[in-house]
C-alpha atoms as a PDB file:
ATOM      1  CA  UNK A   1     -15.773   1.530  -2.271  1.00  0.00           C
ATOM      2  CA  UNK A   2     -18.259   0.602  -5.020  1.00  0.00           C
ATOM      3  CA  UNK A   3     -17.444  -2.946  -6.029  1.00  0.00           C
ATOM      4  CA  UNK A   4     -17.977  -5.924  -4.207  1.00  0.00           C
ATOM      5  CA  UNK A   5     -16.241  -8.186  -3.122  1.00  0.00           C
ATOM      6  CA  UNK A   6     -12.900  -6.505  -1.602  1.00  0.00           C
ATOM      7  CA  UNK A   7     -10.379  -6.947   0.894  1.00  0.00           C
ATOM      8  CA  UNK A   8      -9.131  -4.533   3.176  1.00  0.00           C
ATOM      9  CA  UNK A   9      -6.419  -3.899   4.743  1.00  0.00           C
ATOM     10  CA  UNK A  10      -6.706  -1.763   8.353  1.00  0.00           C
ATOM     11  CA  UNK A  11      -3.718  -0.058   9.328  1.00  0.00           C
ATOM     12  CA  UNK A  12      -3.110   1.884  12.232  1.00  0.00           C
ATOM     13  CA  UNK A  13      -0.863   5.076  12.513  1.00  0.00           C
ATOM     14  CA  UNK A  14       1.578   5.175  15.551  1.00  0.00           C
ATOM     15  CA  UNK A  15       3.626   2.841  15.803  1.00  0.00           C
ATOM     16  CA  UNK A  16       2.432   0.947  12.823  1.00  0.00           C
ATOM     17  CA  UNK A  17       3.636   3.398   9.638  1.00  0.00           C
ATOM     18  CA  UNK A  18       5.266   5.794  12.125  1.00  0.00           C
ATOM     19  CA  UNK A  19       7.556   5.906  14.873  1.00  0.00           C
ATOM     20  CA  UNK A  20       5.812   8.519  16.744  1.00  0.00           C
ATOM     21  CA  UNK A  21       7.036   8.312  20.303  1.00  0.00           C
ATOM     22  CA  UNK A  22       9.126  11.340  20.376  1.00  0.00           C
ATOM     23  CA  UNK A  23       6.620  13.794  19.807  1.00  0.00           C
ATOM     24  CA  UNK A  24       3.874  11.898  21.686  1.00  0.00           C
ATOM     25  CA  UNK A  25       5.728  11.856  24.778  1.00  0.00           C
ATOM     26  CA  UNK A  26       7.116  15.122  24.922  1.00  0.00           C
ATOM     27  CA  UNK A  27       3.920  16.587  24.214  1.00  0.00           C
ATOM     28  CA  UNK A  28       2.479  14.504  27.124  1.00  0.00           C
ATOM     29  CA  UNK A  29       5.426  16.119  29.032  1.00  0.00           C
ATOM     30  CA  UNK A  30       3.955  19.623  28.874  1.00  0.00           C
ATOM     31  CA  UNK A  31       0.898  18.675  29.404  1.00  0.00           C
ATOM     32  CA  UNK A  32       1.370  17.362  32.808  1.00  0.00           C
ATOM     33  CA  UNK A  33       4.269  20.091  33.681  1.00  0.00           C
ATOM     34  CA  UNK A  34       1.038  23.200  32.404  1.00  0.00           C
ATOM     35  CA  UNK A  35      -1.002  21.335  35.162  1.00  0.00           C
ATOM     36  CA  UNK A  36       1.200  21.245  37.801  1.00  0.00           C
ATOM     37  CA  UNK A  37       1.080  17.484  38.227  1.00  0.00           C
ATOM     38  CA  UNK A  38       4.161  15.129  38.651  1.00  0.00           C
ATOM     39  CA  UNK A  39       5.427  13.979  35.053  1.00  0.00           C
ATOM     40  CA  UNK A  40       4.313   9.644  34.504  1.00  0.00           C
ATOM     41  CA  UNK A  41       7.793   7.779  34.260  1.00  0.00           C
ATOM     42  CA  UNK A  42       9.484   6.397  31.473  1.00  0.00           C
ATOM     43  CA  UNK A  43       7.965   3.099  31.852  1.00  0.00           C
ATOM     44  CA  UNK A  44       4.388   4.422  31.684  1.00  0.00           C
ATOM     45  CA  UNK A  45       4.945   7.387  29.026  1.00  0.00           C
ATOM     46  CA  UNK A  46       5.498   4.924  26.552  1.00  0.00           C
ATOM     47  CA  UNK A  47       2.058   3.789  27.543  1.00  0.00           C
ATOM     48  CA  UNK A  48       0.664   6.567  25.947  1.00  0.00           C
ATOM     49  CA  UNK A  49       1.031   5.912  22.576  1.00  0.00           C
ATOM     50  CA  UNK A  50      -1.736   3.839  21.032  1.00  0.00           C
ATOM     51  CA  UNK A  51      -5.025   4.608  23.340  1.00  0.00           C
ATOM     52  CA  UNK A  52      -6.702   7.698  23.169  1.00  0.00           C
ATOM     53  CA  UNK A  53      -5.210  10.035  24.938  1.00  0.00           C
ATOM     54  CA  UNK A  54      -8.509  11.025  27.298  1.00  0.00           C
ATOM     55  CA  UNK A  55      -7.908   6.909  28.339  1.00  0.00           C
ATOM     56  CA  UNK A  56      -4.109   7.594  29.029  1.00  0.00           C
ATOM     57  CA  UNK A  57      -4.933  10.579  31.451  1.00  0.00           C
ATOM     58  CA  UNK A  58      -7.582   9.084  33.166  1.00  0.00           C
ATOM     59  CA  UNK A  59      -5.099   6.120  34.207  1.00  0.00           C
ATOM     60  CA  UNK A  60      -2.892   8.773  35.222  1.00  0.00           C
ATOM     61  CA  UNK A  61      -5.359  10.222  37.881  1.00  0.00           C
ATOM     62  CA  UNK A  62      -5.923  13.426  36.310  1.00  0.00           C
ATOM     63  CA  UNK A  63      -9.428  14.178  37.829  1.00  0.00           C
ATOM     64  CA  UNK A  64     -12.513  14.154  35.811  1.00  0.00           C
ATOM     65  CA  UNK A  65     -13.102  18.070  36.173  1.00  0.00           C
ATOM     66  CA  UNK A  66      -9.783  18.531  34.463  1.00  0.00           C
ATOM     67  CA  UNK A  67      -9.572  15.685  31.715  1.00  0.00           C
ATOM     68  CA  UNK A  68     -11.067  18.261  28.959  1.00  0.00           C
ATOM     69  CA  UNK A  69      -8.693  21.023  29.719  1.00  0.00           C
ATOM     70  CA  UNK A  70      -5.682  18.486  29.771  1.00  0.00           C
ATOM     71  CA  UNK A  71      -6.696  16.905  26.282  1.00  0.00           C
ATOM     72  CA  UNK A  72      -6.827  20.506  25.107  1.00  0.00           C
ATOM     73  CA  UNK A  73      -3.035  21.323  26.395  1.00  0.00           C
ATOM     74  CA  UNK A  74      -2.012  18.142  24.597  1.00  0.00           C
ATOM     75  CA  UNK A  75      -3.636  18.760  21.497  1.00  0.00           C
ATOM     76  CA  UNK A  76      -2.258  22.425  21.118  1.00  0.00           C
ATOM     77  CA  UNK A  77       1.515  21.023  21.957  1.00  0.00           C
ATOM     78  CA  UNK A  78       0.972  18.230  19.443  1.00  0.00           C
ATOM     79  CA  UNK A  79      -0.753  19.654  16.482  1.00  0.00           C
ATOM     80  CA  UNK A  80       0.220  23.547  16.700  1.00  0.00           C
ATOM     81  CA  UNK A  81       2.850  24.676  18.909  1.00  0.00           C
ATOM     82  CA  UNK A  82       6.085  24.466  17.076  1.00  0.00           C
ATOM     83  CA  UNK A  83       8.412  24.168  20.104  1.00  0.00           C
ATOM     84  CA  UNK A  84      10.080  20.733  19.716  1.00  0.00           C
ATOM     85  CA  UNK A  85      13.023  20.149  17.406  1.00  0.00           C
ATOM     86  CA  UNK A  86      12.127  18.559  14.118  1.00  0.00           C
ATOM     87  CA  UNK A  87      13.978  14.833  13.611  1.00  0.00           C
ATOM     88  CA  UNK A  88      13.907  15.170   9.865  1.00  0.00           C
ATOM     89  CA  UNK A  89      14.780  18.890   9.492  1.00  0.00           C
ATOM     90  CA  UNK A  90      17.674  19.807  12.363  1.00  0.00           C
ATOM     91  CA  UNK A  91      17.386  23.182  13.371  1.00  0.00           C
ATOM     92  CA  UNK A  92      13.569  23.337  13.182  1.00  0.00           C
ATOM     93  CA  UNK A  93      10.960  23.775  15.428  1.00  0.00           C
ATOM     94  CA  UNK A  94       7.819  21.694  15.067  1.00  0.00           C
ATOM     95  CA  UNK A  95       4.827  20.230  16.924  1.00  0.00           C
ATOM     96  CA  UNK A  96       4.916  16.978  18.500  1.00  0.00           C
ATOM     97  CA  UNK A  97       3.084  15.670  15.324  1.00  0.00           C
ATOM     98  CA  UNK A  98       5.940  16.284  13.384  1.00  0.00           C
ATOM     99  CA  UNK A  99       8.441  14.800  15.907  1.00  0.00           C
ATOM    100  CA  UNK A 100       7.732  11.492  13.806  1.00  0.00           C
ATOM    101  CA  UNK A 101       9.418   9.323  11.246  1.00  0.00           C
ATOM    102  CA  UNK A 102       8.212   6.877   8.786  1.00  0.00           C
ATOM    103  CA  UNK A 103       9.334   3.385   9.674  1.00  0.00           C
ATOM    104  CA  UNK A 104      11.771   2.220   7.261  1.00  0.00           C
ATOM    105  CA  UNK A 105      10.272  -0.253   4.306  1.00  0.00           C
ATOM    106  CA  UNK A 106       6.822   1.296   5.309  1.00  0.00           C
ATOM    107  CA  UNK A 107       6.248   3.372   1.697  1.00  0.00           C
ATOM    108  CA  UNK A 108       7.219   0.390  -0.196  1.00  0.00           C
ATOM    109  CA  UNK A 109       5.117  -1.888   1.454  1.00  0.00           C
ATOM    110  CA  UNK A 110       2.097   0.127   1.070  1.00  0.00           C
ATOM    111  CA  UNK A 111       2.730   0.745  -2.478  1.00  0.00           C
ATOM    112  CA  UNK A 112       2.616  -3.546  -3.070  1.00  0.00           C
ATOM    113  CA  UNK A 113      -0.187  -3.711  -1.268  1.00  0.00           C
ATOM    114  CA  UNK A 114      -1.714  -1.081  -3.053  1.00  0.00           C
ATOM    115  CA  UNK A 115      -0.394  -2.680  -6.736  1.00  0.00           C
ATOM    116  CA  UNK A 116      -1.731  -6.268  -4.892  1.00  0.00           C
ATOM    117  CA  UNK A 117      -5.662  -5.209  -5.070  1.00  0.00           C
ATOM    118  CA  UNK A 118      -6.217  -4.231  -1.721  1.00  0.00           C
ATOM    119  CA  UNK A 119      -8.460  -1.327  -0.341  1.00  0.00           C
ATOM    120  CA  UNK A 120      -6.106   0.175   2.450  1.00  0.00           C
ATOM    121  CA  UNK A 121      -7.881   2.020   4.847  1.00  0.00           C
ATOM    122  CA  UNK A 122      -5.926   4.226   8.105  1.00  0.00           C
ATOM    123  CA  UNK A 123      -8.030   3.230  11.375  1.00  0.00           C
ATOM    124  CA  UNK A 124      -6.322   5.628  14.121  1.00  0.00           C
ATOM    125  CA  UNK A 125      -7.497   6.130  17.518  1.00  0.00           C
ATOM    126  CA  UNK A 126      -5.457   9.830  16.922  1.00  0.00           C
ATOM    127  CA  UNK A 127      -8.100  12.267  15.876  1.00  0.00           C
ATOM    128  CA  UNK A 128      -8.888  12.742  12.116  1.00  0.00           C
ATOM    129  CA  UNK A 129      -7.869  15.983  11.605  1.00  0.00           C
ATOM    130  CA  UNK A 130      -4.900  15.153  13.494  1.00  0.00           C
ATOM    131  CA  UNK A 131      -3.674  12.283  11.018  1.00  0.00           C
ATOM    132  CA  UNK A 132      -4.550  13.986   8.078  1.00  0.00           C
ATOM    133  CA  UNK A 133      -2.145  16.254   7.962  1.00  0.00           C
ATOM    134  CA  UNK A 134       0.422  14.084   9.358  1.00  0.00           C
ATOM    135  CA  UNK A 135       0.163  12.019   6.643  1.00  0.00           C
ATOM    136  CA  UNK A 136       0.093  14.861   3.955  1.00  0.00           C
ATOM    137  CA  UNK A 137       3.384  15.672   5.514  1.00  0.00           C
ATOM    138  CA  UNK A 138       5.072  12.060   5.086  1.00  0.00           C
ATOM    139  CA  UNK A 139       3.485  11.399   1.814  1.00  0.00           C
ATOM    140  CA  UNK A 140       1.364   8.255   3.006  1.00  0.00           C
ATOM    141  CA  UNK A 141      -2.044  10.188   1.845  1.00  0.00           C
ATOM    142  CA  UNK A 142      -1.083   8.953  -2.112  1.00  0.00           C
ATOM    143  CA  UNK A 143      -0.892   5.469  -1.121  1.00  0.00           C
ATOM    144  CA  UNK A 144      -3.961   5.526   0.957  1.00  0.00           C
ATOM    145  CA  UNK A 145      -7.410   4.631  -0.066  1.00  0.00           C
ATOM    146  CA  UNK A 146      -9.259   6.195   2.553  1.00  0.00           C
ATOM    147  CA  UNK A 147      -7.788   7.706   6.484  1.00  0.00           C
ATOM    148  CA  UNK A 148     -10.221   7.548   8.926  1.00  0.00           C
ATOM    149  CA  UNK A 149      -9.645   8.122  13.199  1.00  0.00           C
ATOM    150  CA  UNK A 150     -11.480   9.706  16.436  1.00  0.00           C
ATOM    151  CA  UNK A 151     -13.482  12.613  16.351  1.00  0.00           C
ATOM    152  CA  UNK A 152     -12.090  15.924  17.531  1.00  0.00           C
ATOM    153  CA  UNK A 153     -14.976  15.636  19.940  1.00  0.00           C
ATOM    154  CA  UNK A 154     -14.624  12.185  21.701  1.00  0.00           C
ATOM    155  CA  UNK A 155     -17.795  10.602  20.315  1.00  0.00           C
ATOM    156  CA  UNK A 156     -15.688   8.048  18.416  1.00  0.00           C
ATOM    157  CA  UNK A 157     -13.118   7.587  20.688  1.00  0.00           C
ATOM    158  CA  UNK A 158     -12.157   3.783  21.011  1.00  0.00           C
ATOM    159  CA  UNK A 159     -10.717   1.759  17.971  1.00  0.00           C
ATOM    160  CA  UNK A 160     -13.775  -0.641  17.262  1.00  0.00           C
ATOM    161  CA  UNK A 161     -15.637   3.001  16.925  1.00  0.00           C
ATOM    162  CA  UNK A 162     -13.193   3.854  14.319  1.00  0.00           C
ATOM    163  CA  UNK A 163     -13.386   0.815  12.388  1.00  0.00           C
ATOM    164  CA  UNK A 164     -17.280   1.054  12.059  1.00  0.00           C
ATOM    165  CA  UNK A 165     -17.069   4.271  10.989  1.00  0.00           C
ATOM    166  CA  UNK A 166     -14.704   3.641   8.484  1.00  0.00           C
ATOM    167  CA  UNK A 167     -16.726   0.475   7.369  1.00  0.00           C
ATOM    168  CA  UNK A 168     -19.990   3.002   7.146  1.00  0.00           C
ATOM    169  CA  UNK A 169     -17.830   5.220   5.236  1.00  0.00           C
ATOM    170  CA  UNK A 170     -16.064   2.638   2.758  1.00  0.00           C
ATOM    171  CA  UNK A 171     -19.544   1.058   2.447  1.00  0.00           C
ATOM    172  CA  UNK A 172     -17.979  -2.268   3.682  1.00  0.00           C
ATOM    173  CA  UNK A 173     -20.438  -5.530   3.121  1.00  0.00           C
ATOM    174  CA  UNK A 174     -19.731  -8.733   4.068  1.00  0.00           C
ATOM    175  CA  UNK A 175     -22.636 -10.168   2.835  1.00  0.00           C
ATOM    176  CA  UNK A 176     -21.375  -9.556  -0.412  1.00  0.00           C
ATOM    177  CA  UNK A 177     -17.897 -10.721   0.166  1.00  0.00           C
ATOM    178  CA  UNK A 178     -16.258  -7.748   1.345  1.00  0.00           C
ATOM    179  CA  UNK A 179     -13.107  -9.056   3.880  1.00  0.00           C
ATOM    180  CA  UNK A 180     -10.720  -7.036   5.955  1.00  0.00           C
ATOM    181  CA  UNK A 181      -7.785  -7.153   8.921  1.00  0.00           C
ATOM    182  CA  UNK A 182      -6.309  -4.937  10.789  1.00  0.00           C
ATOM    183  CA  UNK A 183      -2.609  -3.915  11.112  1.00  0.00           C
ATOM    184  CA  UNK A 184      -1.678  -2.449  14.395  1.00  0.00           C
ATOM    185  CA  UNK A 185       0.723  -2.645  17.472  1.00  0.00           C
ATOM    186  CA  UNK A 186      -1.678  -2.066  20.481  1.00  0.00           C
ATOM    187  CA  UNK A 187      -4.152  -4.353  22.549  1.00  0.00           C
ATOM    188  CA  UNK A 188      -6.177  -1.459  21.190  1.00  0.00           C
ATOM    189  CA  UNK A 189      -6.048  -2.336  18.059  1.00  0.00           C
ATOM    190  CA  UNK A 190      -6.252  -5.943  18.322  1.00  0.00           C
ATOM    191  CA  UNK A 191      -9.530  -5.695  21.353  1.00  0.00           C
ATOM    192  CA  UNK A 192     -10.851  -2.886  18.252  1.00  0.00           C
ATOM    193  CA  UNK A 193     -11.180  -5.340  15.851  1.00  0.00           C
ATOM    194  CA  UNK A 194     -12.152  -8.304  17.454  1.00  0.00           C
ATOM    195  CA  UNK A 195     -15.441  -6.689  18.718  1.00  0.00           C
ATOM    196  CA  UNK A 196     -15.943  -5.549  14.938  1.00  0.00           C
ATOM    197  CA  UNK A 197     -15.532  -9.431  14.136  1.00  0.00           C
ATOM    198  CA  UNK A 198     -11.767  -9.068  12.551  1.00  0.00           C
ATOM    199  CA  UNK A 199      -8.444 -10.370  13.353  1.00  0.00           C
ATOM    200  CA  UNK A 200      -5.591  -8.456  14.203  1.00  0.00           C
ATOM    201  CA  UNK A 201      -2.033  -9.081  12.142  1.00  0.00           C
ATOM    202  CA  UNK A 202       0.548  -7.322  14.802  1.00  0.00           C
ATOM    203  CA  UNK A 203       3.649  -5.178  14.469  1.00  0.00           C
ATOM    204  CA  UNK A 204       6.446  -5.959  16.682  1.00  0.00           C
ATOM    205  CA  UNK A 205       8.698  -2.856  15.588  1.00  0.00           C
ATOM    206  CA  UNK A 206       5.561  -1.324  17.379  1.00  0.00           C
ATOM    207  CA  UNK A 207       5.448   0.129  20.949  1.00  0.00           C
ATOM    208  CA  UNK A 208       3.749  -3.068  22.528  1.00  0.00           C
ATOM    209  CA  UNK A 209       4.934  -4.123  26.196  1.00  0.00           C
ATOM    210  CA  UNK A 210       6.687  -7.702  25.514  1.00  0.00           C
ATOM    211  CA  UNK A 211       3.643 -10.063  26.044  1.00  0.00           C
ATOM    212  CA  UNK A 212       1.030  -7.525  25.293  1.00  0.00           C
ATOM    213  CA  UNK A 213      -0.261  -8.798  21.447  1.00  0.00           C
ATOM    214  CA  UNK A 214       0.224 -12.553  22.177  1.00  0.00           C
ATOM    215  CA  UNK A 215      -1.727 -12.048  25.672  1.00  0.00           C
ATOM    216  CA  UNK A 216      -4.928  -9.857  23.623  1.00  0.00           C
ATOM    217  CA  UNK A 217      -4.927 -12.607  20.936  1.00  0.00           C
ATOM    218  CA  UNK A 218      -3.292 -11.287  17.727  1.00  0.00           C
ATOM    219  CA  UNK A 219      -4.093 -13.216  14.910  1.00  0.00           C
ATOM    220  CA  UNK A 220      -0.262 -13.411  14.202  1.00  0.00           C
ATOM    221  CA  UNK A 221       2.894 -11.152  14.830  1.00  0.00           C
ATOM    222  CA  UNK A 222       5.346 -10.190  12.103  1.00  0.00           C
ATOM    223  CA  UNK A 223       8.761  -8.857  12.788  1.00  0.00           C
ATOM    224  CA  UNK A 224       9.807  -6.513  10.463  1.00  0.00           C
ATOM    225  CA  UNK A 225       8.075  -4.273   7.946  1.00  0.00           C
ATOM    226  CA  UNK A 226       9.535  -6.135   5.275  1.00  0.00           C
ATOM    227  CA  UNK A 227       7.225  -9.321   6.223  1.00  0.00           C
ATOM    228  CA  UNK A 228       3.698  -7.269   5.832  1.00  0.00           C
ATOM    229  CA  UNK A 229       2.549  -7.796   2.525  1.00  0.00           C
ATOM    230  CA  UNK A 230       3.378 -11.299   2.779  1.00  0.00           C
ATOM    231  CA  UNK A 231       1.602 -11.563   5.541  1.00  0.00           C
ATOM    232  CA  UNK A 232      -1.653  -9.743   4.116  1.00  0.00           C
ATOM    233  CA  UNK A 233      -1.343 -11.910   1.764  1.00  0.00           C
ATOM    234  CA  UNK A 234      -1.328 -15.258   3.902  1.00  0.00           C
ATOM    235  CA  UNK A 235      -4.137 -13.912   5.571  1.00  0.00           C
ATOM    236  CA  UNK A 236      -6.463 -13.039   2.666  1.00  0.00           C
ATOM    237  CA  UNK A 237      -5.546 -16.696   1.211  1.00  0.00           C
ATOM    238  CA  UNK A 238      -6.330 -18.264   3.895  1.00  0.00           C
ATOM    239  CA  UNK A 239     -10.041 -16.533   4.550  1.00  0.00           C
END
């Protein structure tokens, strides 16, 4: 990111570009079922997409002697076992990162965004190497500037750690201009980028409980996918 000054536009993964529930949750599923402890309900399955998923198990009670070992189970089931049927390909077997679909209208809107100026950056709380490939796979690298999340190793775990990372790596500069927002469904993302200083435009095709963004202080919530480079551009306008 050489020239100054430039907007950017932060965009979280699940649940933002990709409806990624299926595969998170059933690899959650095996994870709990390989440790011999009681499977979470519905209700708080669908928690687990958007933290970390080292925060998800700890609010589950798995015990702190175990939470490395448990990460590691869900990590194999979601980015190497292919044991879960594949959405996009019937009669394949994939893992749970593959158990995904891009949101409808999601492509196009990245490609205006792309043709308005902006720098678009992926800020996921999923590891790096994790959403790498998973965007390879769905074509989303070629209209990305730049896909940045967690380390494999937890040191950048939480979303505001992702953002300054990508910032460091971007060579973001406010004092010379530089601007940016986030796009994400999650009090994750919108706590993220408030304690980086940024406001939050939220996804309600997401996975937020009704209540959740408004409650956390999102900047503003838009519908449909249709509505987001409008509402990048609103922002950016306005700031």
């Amino acid at each position: 990111m050489a020239q100054h000054p430039r907007n950017v536009v932060l965009l979280d993964l699940d649940g933002t570009l990709t409806k990624s529930d299926g595969g998170i949750i059933a690899s959650v599923v095996k994870t709990f079922e390989a440790l011999g402890r009681p499977v979470p309900d519905d209700a708080e399955l669908k928690r687990f997409i958007g933290p970390a998923i080292i925060e998800s198990l700890q609010r589950n009670h798995v015990p702190e002697d175990e939470l490395d070992h448990a990460v590691d189970i869900y990590r194999s089931y979601y980015a190497d076992k292919a044991v879960f049927d594949d959405p996009n390909e019937p009669g394949n077997k994939v893992p749970g990162r593959l158990v995904n679909v891009v949101f409808p209208g999601i492509r196009e809107q990245l490609q205006k965004l792309r043709e308005d100026g902006y720098y678009l950056a992926l800020a996921s709380c999923k590891p790096e190497y994790q959403c790498i490939p998973i965007c390879e796979h769905f074509h989303l690298t070629e209209l990305l500037d730049g896909i940045y999340g967690a380390s494999k190793d937890n040191t950048r775990l939480d979303k505001d750690q992702v953002i300054r990372y990508c910032f460091e790596k971007i060579g973001f500069d406010a004092a010379q201009g530089d601007k940016a927002v986030m796009i994400g469904d999650r009090y994750t993302d919108i706590d993220g980028a408030r304690a980086c200083g940024l406001d939050t435009i939220g996804c309600r095709w997401g996975y937020a409980p009704e209540g959740e963004m408004e409650e956390h202080g999102v900047y503003e919530i838009i519908e449909t996918t249709d509505q987001l480079e409008d509402a990048a551009n609103r922002y950016f306008a306005s700031h």
